[in-house]
C-alpha atoms as a PDB file:
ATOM      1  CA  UNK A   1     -10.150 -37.381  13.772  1.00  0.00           C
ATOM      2  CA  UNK A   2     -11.719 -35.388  11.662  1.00  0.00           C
ATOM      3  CA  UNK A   3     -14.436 -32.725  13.308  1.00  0.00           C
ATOM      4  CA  UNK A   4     -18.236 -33.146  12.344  1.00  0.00           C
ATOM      5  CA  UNK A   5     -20.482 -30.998  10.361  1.00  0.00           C
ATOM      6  CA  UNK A   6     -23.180 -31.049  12.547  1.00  0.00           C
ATOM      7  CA  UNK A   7     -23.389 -31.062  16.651  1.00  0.00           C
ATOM      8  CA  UNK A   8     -27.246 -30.755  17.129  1.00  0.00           C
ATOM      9  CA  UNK A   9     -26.333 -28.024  19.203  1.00  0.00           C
ATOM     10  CA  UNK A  10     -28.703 -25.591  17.094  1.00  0.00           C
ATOM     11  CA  UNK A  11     -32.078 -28.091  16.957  1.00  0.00           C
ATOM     12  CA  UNK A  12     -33.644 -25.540  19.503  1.00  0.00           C
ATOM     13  CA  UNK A  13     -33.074 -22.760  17.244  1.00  0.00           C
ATOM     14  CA  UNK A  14     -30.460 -21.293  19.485  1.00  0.00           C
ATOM     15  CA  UNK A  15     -26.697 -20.878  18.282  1.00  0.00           C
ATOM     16  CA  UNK A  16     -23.156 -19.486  20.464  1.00  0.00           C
ATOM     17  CA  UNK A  17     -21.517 -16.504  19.540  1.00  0.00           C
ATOM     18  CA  UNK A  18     -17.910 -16.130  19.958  1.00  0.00           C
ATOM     19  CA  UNK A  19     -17.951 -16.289  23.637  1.00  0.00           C
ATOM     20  CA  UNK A  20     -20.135 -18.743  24.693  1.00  0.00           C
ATOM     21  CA  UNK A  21     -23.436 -16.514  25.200  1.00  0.00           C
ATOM     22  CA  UNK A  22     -26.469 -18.139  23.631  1.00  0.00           C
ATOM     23  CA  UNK A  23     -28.598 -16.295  21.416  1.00  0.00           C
ATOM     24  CA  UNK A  24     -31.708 -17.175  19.082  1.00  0.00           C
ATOM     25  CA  UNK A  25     -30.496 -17.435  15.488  1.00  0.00           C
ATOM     26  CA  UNK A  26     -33.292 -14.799  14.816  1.00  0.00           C
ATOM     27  CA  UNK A  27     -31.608 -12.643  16.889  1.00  0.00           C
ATOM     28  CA  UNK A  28     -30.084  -8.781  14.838  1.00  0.00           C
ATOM     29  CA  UNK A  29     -26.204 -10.319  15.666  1.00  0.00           C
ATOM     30  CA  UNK A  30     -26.700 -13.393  14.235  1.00  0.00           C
ATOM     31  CA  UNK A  31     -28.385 -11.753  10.832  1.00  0.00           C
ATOM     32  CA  UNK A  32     -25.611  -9.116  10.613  1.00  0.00           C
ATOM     33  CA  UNK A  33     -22.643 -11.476  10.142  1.00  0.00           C
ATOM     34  CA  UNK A  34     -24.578 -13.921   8.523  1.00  0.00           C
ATOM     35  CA  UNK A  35     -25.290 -11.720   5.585  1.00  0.00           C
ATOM     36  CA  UNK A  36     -21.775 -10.481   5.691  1.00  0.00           C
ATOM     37  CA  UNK A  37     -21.002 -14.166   5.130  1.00  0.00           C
ATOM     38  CA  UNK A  38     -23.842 -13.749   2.157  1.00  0.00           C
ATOM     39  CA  UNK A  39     -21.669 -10.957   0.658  1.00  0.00           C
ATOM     40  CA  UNK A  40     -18.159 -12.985   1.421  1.00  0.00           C
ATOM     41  CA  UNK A  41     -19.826 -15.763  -0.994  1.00  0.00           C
ATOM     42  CA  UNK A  42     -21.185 -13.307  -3.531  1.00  0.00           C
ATOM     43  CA  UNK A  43     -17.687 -11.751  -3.803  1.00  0.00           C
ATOM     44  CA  UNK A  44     -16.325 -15.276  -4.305  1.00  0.00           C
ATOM     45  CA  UNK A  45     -18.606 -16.057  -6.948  1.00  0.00           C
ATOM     46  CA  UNK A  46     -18.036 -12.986  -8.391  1.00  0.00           C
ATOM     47  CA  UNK A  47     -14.497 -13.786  -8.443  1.00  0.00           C
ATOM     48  CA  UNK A  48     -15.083 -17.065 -10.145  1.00  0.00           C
ATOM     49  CA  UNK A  49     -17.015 -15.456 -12.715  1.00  0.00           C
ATOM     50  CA  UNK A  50     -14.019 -13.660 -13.811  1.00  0.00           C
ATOM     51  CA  UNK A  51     -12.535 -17.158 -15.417  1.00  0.00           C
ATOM     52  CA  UNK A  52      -9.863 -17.875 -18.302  1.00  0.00           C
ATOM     53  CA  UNK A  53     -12.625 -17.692 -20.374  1.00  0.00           C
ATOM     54  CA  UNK A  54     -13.215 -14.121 -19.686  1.00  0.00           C
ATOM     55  CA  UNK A  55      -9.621 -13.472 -19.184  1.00  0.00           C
ATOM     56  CA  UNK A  56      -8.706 -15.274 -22.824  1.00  0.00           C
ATOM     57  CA  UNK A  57     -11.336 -13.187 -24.492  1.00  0.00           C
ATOM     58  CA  UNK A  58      -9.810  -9.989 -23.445  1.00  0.00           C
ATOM     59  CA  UNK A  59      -6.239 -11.195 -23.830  1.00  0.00           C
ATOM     60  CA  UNK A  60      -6.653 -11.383 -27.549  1.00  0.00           C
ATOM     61  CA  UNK A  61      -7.742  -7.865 -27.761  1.00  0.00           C
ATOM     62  CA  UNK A  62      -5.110  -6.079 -25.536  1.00  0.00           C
ATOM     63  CA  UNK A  63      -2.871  -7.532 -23.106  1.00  0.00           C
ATOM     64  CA  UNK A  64      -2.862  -4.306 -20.519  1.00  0.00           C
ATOM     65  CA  UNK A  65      -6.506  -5.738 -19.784  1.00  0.00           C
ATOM     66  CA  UNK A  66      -5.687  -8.680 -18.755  1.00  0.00           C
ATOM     67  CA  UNK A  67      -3.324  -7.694 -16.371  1.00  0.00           C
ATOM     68  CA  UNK A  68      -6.244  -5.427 -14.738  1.00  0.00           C
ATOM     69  CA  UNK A  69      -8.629  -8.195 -14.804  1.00  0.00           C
ATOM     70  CA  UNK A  70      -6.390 -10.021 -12.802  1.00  0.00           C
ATOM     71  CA  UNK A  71      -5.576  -7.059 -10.620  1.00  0.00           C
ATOM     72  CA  UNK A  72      -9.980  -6.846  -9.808  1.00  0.00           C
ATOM     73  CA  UNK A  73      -9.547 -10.365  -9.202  1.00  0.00           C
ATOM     74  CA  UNK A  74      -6.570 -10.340  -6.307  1.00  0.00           C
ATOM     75  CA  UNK A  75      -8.446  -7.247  -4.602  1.00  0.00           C
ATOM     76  CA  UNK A  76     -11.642  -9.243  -4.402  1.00  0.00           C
ATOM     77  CA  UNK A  77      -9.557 -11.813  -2.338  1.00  0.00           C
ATOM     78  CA  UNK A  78      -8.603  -9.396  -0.014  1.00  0.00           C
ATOM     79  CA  UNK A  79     -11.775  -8.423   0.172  1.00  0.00           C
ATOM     80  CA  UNK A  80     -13.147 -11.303   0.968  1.00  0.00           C
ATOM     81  CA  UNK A  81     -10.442 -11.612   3.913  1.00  0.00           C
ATOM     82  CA  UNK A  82     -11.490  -8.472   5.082  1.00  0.00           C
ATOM     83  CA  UNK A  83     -15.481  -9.369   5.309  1.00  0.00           C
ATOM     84  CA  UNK A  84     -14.202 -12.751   7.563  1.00  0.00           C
ATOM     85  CA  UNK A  85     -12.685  -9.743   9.988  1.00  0.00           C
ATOM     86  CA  UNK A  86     -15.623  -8.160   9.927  1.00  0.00           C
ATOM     87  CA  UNK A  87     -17.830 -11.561   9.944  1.00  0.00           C
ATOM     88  CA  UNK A  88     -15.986 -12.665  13.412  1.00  0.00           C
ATOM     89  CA  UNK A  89     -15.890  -9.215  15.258  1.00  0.00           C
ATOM     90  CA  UNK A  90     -19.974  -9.169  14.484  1.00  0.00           C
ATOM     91  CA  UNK A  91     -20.021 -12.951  15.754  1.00  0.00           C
ATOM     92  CA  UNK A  92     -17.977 -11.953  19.418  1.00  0.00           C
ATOM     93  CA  UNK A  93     -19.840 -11.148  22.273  1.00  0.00           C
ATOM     94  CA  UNK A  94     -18.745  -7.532  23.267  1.00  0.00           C
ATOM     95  CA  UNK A  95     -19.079  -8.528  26.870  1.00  0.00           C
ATOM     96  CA  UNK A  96     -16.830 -11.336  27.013  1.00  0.00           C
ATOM     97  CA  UNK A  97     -13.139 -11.542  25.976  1.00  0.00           C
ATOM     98  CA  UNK A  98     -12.481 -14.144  23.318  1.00  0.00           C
ATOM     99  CA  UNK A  99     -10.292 -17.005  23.676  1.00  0.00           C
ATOM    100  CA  UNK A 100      -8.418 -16.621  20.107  1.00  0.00           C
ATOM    101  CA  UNK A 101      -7.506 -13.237  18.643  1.00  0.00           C
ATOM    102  CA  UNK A 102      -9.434 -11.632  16.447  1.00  0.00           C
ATOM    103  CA  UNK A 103      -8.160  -9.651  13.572  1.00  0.00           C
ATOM    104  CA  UNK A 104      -8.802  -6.127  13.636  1.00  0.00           C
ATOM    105  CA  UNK A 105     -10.148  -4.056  10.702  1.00  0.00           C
ATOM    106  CA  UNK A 106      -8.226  -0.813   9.975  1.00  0.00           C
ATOM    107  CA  UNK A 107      -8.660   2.836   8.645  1.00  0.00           C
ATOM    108  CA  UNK A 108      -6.176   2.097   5.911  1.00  0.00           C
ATOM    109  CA  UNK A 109      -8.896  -0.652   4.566  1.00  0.00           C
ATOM    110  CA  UNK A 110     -11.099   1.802   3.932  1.00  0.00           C
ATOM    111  CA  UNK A 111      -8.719   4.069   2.262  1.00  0.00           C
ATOM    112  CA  UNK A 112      -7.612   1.226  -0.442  1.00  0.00           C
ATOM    113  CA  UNK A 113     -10.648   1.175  -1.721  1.00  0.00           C
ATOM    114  CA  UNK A 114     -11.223   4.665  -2.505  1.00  0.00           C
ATOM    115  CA  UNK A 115      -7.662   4.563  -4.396  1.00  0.00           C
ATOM    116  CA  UNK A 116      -9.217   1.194  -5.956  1.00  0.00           C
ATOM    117  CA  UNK A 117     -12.442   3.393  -6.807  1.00  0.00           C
ATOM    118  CA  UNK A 118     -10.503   6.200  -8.514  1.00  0.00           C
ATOM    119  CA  UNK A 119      -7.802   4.778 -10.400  1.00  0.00           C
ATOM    120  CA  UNK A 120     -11.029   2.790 -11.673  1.00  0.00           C
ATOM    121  CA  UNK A 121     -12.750   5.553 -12.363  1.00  0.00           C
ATOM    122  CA  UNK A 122     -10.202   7.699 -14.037  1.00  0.00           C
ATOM    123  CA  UNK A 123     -10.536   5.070 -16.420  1.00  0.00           C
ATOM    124  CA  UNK A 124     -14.269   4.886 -17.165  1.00  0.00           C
ATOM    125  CA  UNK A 125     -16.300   7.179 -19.247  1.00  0.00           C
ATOM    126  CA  UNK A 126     -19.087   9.648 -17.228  1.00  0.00           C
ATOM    127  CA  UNK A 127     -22.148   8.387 -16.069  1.00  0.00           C
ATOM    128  CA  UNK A 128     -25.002   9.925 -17.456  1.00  0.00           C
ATOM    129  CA  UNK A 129     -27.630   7.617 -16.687  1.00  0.00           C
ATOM    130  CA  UNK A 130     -28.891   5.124 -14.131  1.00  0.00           C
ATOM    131  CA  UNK A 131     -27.494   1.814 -15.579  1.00  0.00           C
ATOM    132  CA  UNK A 132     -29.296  -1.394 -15.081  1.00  0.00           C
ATOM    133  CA  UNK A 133     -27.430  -4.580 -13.885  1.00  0.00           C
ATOM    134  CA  UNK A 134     -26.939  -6.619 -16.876  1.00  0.00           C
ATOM    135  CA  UNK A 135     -24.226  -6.833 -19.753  1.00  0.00           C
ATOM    136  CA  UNK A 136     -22.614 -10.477 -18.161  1.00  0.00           C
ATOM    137  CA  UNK A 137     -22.687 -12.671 -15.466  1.00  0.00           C
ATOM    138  CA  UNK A 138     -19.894 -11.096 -13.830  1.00  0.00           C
ATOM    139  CA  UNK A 139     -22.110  -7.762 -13.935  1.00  0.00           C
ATOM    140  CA  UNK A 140     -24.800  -8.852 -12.958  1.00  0.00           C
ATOM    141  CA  UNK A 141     -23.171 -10.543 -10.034  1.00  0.00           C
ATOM    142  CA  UNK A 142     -21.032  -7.369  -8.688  1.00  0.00           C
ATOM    143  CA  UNK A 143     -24.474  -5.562  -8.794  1.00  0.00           C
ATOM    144  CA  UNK A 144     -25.938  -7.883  -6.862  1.00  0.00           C
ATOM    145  CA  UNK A 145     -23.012  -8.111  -4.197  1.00  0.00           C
ATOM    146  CA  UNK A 146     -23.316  -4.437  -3.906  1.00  0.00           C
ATOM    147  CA  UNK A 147     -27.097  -4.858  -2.864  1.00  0.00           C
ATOM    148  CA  UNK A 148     -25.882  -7.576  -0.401  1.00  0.00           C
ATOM    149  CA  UNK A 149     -23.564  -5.346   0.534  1.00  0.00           C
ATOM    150  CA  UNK A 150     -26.305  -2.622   1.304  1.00  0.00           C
ATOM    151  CA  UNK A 151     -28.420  -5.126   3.099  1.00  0.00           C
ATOM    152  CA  UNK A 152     -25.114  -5.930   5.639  1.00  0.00           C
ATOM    153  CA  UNK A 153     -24.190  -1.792   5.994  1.00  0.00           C
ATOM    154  CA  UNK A 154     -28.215  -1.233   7.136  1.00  0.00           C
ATOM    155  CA  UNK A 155     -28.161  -4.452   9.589  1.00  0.00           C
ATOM    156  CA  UNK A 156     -25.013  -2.919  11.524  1.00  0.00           C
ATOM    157  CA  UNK A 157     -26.949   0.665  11.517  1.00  0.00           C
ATOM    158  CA  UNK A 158     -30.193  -1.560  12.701  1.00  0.00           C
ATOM    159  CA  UNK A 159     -27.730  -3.011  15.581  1.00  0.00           C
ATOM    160  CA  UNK A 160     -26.237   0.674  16.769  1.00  0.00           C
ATOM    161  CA  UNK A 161     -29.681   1.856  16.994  1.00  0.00           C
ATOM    162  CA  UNK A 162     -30.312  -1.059  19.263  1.00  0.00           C
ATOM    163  CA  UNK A 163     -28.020  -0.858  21.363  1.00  0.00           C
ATOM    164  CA  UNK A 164     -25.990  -3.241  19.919  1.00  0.00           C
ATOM    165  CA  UNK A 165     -22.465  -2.663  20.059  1.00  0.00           C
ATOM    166  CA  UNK A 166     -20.647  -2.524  16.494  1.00  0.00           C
ATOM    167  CA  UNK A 167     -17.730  -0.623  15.008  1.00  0.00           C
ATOM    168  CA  UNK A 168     -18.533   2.545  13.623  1.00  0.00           C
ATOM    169  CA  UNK A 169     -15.307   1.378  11.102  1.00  0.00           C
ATOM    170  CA  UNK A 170     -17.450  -1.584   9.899  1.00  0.00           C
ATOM    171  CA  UNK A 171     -20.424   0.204   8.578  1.00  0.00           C
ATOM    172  CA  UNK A 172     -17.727   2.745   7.252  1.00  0.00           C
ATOM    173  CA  UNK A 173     -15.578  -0.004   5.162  1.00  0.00           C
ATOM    174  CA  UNK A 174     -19.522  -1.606   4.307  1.00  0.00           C
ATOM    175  CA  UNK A 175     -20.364   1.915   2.973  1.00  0.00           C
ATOM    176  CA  UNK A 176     -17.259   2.407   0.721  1.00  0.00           C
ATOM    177  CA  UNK A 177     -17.627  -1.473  -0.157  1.00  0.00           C
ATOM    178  CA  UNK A 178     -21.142  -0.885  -2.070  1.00  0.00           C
ATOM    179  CA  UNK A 179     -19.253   2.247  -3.444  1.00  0.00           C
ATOM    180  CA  UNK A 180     -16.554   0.147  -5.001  1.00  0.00           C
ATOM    181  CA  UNK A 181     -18.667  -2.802  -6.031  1.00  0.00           C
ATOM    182  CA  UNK A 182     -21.116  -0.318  -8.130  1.00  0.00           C
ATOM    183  CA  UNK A 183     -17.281   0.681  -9.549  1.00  0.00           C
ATOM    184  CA  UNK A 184     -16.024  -2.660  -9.891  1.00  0.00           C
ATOM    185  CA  UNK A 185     -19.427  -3.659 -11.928  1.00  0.00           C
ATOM    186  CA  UNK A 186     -18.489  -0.840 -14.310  1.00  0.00           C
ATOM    187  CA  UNK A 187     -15.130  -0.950 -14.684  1.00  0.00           C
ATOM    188  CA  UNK A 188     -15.489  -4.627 -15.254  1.00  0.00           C
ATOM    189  CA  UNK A 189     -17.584  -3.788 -18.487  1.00  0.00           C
ATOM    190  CA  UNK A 190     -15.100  -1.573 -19.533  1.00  0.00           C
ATOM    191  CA  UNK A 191     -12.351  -4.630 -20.115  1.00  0.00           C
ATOM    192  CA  UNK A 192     -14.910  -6.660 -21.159  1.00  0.00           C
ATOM    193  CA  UNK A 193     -15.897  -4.183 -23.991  1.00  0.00           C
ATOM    194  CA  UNK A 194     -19.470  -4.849 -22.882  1.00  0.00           C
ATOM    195  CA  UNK A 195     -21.750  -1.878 -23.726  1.00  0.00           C
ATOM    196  CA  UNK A 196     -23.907  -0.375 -20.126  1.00  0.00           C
ATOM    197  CA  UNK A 197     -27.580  -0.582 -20.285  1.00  0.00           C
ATOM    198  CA  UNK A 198     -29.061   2.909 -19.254  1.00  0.00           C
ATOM    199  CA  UNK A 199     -32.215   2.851 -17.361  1.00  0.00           C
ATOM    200  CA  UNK A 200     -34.525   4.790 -19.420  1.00  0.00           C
ATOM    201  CA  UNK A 201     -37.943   5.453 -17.627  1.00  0.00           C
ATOM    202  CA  UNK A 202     -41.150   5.608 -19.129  1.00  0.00           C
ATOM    203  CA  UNK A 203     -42.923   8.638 -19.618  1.00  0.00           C
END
């Protein structure tokens, strides 16, 4: 039998975490992982914004680049496994020992993506501007999971400074993930041949 949707359980405005403890769904916990879950769905569209059309369009011009495409494209699903670690160690009780195992996030997470961010980089010209989010979709879109991204890595500060128990690794990978989704934006211009807009401020 298939399981339902909806239980009713949350009419009063009051959800489980991972557990059993009931919490309001206003509460900092709940708001943490579900904007990690924000970001999770951001990265997917992000993902799905990098289609065959965008992958045809570069083909024709070189072939290396569509190989790399592809490459952005399988680290964004790992990613994305990576944020449901974080999602369900944010959505566990730290007072009560789960029932089924969580997955643990590791040190060596946060060090692929700083090897993603510089071979990227090695490959991009200097920055020597601000650059506004625009271009393409798929942009556009990494710029604004990096801001989503932001959002989640000040929530878990907002917990520690409540007294709210998170790992100090989470807001680290959270950090370096805004760091590699600013690259990602870039480098994704790069194959795409689309020019960066530089923020020019009025004087």
């Amino acid at each position: 039998m298939a399981t339902k949707i909806y239980t009713k359980t949350g009419d009063t405005g009051q959800t489980s975490l991972i557990g059993g403890t009931k919490v309001p769904k206003s509460h900092l916990r709940i708001e943490t992982y579900g904007t990690i879950d924000e970001l999770n769905s951001y990265i997917g569209l992000l993902n799905d914004h990098l289609s065959v059309k965008h992958i045809k369009e570069v083909i024709r011009e070189i072939q290396d680049k569509f190989f790399m495409l592809n490459g952005v494209k399988d680290i964004l699903r790992e990613i994305q496994d990576r944020l449901f670690t974080i999602g369900s160690s944010l959505a566990c009780d730290p007072d009560k020992e789960p029932l089924m195992k969580i997955p643990d996030l590791k040190e060596e997470d946060v060090v692929f993506l700083e090897n993603e961010i510089d071979a990227m980089n090695e490959k991009l010209p200097p920055m020597k501007s601000f650059i506004l989010p625009s271009g393409d979709v798929t942009i556009s879109t990494a710029h604004i999971a990096r801001c989503v991204c932001r959002r989640a890595e000040r929530l878990c500060v907002n917990m520690q400074q409540h007294d709210l128990f998170v790992d100090t690794l989470v807001i680290k990978y959270l950090n370096r993930l805004s760091d590699y989704l600013f690259v990602v934006a870039r480098y994704i211009a790069f194959l795409l041949n689309v020019a960066e807009t530089p923020w020019k401020p009025r004087v």
